[in-house]
C-alpha atoms as a PDB file:
ATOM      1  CA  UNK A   1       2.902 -11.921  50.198  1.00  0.00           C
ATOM      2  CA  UNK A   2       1.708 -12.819  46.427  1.00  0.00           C
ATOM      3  CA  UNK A   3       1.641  -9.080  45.578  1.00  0.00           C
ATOM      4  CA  UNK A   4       5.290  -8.595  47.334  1.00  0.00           C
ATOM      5  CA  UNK A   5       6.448 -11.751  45.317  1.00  0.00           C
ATOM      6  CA  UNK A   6       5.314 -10.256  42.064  1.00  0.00           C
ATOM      7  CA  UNK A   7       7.038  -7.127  42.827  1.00  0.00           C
ATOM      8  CA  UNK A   8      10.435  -8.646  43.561  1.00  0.00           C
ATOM      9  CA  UNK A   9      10.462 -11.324  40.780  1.00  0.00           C
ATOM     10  CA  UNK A  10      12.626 -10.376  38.399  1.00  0.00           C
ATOM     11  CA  UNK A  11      10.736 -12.284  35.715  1.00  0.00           C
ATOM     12  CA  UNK A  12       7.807  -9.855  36.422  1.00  0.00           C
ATOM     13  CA  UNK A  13      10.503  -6.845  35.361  1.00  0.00           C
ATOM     14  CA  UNK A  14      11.646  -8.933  32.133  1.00  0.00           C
ATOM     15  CA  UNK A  15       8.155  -8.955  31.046  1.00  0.00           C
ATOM     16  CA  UNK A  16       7.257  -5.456  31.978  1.00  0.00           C
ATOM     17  CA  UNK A  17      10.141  -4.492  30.655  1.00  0.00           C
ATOM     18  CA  UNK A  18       9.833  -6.414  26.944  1.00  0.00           C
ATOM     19  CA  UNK A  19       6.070  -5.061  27.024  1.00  0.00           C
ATOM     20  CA  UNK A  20       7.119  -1.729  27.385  1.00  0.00           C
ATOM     21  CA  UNK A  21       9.509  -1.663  24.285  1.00  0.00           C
ATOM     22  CA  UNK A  22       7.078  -3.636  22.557  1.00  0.00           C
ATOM     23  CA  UNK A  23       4.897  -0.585  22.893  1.00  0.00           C
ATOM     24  CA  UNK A  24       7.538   1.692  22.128  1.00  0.00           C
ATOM     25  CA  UNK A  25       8.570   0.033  18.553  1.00  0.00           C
ATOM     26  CA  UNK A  26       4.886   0.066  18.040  1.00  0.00           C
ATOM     27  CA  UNK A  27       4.356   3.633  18.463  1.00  0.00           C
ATOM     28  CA  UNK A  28       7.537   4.852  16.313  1.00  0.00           C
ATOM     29  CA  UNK A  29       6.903   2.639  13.465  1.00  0.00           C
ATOM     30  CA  UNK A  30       3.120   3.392  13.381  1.00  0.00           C
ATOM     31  CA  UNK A  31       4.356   7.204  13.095  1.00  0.00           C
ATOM     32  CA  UNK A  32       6.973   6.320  10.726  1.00  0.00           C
ATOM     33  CA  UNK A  33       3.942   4.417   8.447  1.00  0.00           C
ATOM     34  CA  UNK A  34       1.562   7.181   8.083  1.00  0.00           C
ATOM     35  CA  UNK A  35       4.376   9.668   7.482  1.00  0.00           C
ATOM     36  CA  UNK A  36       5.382   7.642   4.581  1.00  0.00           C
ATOM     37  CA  UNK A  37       1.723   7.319   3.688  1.00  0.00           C
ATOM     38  CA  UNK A  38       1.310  10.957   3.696  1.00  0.00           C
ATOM     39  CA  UNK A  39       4.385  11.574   2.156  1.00  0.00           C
ATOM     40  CA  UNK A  40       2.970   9.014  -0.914  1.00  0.00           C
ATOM     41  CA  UNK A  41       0.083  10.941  -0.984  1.00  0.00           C
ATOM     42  CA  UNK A  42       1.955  14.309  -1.560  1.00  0.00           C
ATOM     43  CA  UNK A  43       4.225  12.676  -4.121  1.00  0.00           C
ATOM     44  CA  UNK A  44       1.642  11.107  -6.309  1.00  0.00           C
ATOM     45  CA  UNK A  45      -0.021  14.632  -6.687  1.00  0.00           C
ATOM     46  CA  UNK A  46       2.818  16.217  -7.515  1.00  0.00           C
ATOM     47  CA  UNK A  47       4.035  13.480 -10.279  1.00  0.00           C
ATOM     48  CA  UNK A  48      -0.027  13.743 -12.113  1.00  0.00           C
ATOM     49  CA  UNK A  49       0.924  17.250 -12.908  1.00  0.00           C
ATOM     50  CA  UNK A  50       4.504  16.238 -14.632  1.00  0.00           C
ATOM     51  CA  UNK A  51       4.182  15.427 -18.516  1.00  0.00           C
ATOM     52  CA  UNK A  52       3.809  11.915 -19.675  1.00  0.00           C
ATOM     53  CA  UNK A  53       8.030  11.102 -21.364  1.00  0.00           C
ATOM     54  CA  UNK A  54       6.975  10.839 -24.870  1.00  0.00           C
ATOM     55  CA  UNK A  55       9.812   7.520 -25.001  1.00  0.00           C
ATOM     56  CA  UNK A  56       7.515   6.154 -21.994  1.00  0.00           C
ATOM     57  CA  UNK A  57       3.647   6.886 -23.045  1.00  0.00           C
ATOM     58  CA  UNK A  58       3.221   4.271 -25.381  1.00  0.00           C
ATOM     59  CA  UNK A  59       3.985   1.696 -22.844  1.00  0.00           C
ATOM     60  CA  UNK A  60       2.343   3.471 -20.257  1.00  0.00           C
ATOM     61  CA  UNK A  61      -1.109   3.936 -22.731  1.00  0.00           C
ATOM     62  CA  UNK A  62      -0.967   0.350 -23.356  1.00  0.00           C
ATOM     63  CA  UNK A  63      -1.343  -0.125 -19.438  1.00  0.00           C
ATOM     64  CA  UNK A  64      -4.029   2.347 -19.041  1.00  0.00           C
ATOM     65  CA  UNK A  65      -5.908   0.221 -22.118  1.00  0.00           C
ATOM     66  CA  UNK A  66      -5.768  -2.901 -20.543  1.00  0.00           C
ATOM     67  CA  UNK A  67      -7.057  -1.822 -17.308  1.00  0.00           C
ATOM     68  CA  UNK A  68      -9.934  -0.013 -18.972  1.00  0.00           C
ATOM     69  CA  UNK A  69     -10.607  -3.618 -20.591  1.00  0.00           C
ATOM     70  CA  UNK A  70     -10.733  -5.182 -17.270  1.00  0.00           C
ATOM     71  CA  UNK A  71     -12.990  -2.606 -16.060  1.00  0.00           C
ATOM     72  CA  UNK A  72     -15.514  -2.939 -18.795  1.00  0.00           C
ATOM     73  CA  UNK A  73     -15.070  -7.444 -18.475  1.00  0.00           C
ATOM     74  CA  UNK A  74     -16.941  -6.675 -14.695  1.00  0.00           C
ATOM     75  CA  UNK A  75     -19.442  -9.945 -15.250  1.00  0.00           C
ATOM     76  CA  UNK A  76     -22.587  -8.144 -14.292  1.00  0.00           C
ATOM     77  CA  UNK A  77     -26.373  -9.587 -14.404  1.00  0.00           C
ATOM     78  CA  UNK A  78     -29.749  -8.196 -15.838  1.00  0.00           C
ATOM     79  CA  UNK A  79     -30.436  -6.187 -12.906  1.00  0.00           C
ATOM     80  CA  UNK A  80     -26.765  -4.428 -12.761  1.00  0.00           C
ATOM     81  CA  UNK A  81     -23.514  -5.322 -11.263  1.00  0.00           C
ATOM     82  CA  UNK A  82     -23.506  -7.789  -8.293  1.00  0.00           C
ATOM     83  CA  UNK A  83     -21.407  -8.596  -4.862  1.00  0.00           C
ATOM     84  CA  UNK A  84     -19.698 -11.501  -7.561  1.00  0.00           C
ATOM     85  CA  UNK A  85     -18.575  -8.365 -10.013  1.00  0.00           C
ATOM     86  CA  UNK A  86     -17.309  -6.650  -6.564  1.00  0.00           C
ATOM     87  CA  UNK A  87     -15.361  -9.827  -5.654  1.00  0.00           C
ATOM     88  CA  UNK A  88     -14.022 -10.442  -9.081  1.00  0.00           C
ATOM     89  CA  UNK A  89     -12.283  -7.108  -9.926  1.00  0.00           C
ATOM     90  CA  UNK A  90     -11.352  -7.360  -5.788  1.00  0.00           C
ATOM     91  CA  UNK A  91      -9.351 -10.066  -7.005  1.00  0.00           C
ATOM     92  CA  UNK A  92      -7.586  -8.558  -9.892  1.00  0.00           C
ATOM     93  CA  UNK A  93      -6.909  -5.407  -8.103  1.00  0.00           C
ATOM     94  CA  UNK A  94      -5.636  -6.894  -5.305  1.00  0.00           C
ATOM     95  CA  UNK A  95      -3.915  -9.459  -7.799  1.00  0.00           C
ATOM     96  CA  UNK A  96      -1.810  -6.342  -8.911  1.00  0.00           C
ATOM     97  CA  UNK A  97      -1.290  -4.668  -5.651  1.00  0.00           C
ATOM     98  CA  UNK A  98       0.552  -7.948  -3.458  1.00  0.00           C
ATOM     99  CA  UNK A  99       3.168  -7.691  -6.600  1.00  0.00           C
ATOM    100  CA  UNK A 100       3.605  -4.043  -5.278  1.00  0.00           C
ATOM    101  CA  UNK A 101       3.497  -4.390  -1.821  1.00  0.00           C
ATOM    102  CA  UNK A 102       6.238  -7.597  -1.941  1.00  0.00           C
ATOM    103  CA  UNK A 103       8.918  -5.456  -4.146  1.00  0.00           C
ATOM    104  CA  UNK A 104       8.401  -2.730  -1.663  1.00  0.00           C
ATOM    105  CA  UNK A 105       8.989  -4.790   1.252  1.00  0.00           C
ATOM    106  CA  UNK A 106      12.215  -6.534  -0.427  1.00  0.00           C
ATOM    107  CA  UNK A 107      15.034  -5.115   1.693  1.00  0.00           C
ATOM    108  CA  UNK A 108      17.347  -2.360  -0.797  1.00  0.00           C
ATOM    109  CA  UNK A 109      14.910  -2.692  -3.656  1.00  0.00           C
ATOM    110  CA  UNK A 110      11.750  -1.360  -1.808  1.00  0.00           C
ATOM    111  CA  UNK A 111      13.546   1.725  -2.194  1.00  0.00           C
ATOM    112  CA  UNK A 112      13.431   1.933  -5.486  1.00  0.00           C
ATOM    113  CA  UNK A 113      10.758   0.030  -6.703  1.00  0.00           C
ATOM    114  CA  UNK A 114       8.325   1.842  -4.296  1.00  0.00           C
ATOM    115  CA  UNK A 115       8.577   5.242  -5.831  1.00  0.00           C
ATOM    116  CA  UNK A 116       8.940   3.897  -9.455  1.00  0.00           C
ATOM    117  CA  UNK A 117       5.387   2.403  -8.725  1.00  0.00           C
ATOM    118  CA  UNK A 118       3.812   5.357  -7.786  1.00  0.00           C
ATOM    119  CA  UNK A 119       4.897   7.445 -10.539  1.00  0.00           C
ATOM    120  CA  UNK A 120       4.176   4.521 -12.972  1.00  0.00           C
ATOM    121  CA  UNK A 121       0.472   4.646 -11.136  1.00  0.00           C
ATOM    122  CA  UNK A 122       0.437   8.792 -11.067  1.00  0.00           C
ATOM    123  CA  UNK A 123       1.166   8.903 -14.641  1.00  0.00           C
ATOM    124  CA  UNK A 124      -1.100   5.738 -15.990  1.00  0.00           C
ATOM    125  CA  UNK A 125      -3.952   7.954 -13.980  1.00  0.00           C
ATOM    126  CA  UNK A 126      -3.348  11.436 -15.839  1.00  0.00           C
ATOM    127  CA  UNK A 127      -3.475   9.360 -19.132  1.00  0.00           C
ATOM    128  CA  UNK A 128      -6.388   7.728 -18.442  1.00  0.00           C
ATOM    129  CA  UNK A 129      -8.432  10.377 -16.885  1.00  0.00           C
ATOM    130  CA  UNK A 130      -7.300  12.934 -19.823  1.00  0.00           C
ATOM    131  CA  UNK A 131      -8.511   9.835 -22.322  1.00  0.00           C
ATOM    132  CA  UNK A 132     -11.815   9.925 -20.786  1.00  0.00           C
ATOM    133  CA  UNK A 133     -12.565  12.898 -19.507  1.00  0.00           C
ATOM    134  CA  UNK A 134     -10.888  15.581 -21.248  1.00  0.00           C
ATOM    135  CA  UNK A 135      -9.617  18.863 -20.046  1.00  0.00           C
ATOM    136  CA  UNK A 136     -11.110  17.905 -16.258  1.00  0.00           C
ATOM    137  CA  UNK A 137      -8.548  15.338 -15.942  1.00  0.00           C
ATOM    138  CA  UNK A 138      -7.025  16.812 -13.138  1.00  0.00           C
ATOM    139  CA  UNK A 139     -10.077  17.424 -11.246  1.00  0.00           C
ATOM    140  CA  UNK A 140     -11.068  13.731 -11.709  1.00  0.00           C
ATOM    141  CA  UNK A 141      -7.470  12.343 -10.941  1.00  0.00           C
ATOM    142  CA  UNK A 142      -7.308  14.432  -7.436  1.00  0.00           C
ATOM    143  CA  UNK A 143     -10.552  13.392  -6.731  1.00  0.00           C
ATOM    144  CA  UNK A 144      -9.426   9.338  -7.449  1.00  0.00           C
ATOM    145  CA  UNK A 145      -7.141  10.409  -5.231  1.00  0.00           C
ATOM    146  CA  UNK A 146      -8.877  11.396  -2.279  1.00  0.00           C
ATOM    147  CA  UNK A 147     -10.779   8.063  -2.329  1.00  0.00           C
ATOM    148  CA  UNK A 148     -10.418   5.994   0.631  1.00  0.00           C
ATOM    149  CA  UNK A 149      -9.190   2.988  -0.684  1.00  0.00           C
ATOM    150  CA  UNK A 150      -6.011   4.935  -1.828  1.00  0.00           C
ATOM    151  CA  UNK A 151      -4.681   6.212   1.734  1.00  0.00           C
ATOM    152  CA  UNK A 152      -5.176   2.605   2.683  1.00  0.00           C
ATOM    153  CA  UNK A 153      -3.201   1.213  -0.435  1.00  0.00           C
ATOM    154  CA  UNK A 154      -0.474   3.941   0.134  1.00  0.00           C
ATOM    155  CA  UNK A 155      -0.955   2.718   3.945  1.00  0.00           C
ATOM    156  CA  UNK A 156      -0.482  -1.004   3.345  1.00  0.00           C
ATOM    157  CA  UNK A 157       2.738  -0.261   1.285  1.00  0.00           C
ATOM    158  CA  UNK A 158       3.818   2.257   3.601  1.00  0.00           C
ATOM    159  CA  UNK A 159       3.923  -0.278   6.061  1.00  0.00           C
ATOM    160  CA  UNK A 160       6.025  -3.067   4.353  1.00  0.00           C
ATOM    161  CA  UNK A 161       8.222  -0.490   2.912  1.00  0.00           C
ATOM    162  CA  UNK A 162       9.064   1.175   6.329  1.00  0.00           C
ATOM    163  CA  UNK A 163       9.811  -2.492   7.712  1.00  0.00           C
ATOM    164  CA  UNK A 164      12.086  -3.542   4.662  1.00  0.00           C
ATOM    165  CA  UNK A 165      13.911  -0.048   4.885  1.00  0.00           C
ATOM    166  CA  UNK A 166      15.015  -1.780   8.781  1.00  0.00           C
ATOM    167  CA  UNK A 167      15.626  -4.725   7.538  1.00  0.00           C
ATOM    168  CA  UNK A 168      17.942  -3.088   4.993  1.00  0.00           C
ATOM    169  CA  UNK A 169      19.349  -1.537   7.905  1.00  0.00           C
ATOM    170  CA  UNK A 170      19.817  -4.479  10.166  1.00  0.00           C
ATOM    171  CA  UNK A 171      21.620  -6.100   7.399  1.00  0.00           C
ATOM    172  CA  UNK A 172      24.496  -3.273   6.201  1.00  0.00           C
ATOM    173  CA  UNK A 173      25.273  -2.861  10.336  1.00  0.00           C
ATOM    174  CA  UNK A 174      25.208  -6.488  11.005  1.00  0.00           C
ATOM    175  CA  UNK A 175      24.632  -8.850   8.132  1.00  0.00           C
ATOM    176  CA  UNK A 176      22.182 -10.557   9.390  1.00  0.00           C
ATOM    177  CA  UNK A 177      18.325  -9.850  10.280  1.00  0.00           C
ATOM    178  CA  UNK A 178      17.511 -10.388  14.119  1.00  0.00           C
ATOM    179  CA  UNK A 179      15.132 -13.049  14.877  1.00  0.00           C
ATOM    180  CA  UNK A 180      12.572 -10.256  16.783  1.00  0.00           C
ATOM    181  CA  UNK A 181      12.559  -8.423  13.632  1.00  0.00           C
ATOM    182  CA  UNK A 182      11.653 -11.463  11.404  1.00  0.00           C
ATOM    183  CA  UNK A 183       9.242 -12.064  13.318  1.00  0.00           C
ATOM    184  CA  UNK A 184       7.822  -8.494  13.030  1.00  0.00           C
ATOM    185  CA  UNK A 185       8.428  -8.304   9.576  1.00  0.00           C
ATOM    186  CA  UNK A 186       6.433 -10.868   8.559  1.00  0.00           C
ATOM    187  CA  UNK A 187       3.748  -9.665  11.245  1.00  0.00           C
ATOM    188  CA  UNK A 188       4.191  -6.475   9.364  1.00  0.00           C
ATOM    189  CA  UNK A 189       3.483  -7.919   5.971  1.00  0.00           C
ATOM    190  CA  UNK A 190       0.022  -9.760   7.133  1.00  0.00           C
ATOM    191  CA  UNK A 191      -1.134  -6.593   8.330  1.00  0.00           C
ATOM    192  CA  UNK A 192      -0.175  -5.196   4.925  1.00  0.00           C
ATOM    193  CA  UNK A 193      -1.629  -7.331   3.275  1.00  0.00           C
ATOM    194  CA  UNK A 194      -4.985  -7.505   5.226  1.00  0.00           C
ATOM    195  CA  UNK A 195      -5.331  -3.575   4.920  1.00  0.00           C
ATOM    196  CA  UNK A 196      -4.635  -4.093   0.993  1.00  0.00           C
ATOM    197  CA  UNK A 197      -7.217  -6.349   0.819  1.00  0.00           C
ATOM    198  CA  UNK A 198     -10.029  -3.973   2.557  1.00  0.00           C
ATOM    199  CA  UNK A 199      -8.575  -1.147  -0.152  1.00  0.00           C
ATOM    200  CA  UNK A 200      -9.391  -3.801  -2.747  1.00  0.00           C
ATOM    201  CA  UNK A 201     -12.494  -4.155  -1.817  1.00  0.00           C
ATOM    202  CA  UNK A 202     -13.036  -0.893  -1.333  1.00  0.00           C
ATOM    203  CA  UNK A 203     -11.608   0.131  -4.932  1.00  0.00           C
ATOM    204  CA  UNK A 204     -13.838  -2.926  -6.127  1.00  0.00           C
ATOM    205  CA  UNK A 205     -16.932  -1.493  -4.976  1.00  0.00           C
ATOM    206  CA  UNK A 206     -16.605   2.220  -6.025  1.00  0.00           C
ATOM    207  CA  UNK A 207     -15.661   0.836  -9.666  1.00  0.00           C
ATOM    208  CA  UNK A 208     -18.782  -1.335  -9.966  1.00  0.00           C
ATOM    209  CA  UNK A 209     -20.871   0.949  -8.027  1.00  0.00           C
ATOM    210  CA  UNK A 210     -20.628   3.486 -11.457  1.00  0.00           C
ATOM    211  CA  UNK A 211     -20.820   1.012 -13.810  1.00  0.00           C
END
């Protein structure tokens, strides 16, 4: 009789039912991220082998300065850099990266800011790779680029950005946000953030681990 009960209830549908969408919207945005991760990936190759604007490179040379400062600050001890030099630059780096990941999820300016961050990053890279290493920048700027901690930073903003891009939606169809997707979108950004900080860490590491 219980299992009968269960079968008729239409409370038992509602849930089914809500569980199976839930799944759904899961599936398509978790697509929809790593396309736009991949897609990230793809662009930030092809903007490292675009010139530097001359009316930009100063300002962009200046940036590439002060994070080789930071770098080189990494408190270390006698015997080499420690886990408290990994969870210091963690800090700044992920510092930095939460300012990138909230513009991109900001509904209508993720848009823009998103891709104007990763050719601000792509082109701070060539300059500081070519100030360091010469002619081989481009092998050593692919090869920053196939670190992990860079498909999970391109991830974490992927994610926020995809979610803000609905949003966006949601609010030129019916001027408002619906309370489901709040609720996701701010799921959305924890998860963001979370994977950022692993990248951080990640980043964090490899950088000391040279020093």
């Amino acid at each position: 009789m219980g299992i009968y009960a269960r079968h008729v209830d239409p409370a038992y549908y509602v849930r089914h039912h809500h569980l199976q969408w839930g799944l759904g919207w899961f599936t398509r945005h978790l697509i929809a991220w790593f396309v736009v991760a991949l897609a990230s990936v793809g662009y930030v190759a092809y903007v490292l082998h675009l010139e530097v604007p001359p009316a930009l490179r100063p300002a962009l040379e200046s940036v590439a300065e002060v994070l080789a400062r930071s770098a080189r600050s990494v408190p270390t001890t006698r015997g080499g850099p420690t886990w408290v030099s990994v969870l210091w630059l963690t800090a700044l780096i992920l510092a930095n990266n939460v300012r990138v990941e909230l513009l991109s999820a900001a509904p209508f300016i993720g848009v823009v800011a998103y891709p104007l961050s990763l050719t601000v990053t792509a082109w701070v890279l060539r300059l500081v790779a070519t100030a360091r290493f010469g002619w081989r920048w481009m092998e050593v700027a692919l090869e920053v680029l196939r670190m992990p901690h860079t498909y999970l930073e391109l991830l974490a903003y992927s994610i926020v950005l995809v979610e803000g891009c609905v949003a966006s939606y949601y609010l030129v169809r019916r001027g408002d946000i619906p309370e489901e997707h709040v609720r996701r979108y701010a799921v959305s950004l924890g998860v963001s953030l979370a994977v950022l900080t692993v990248a951080a860490l990640v980043e964090a590491y490899e950088i000391v681990s040279q020093l």
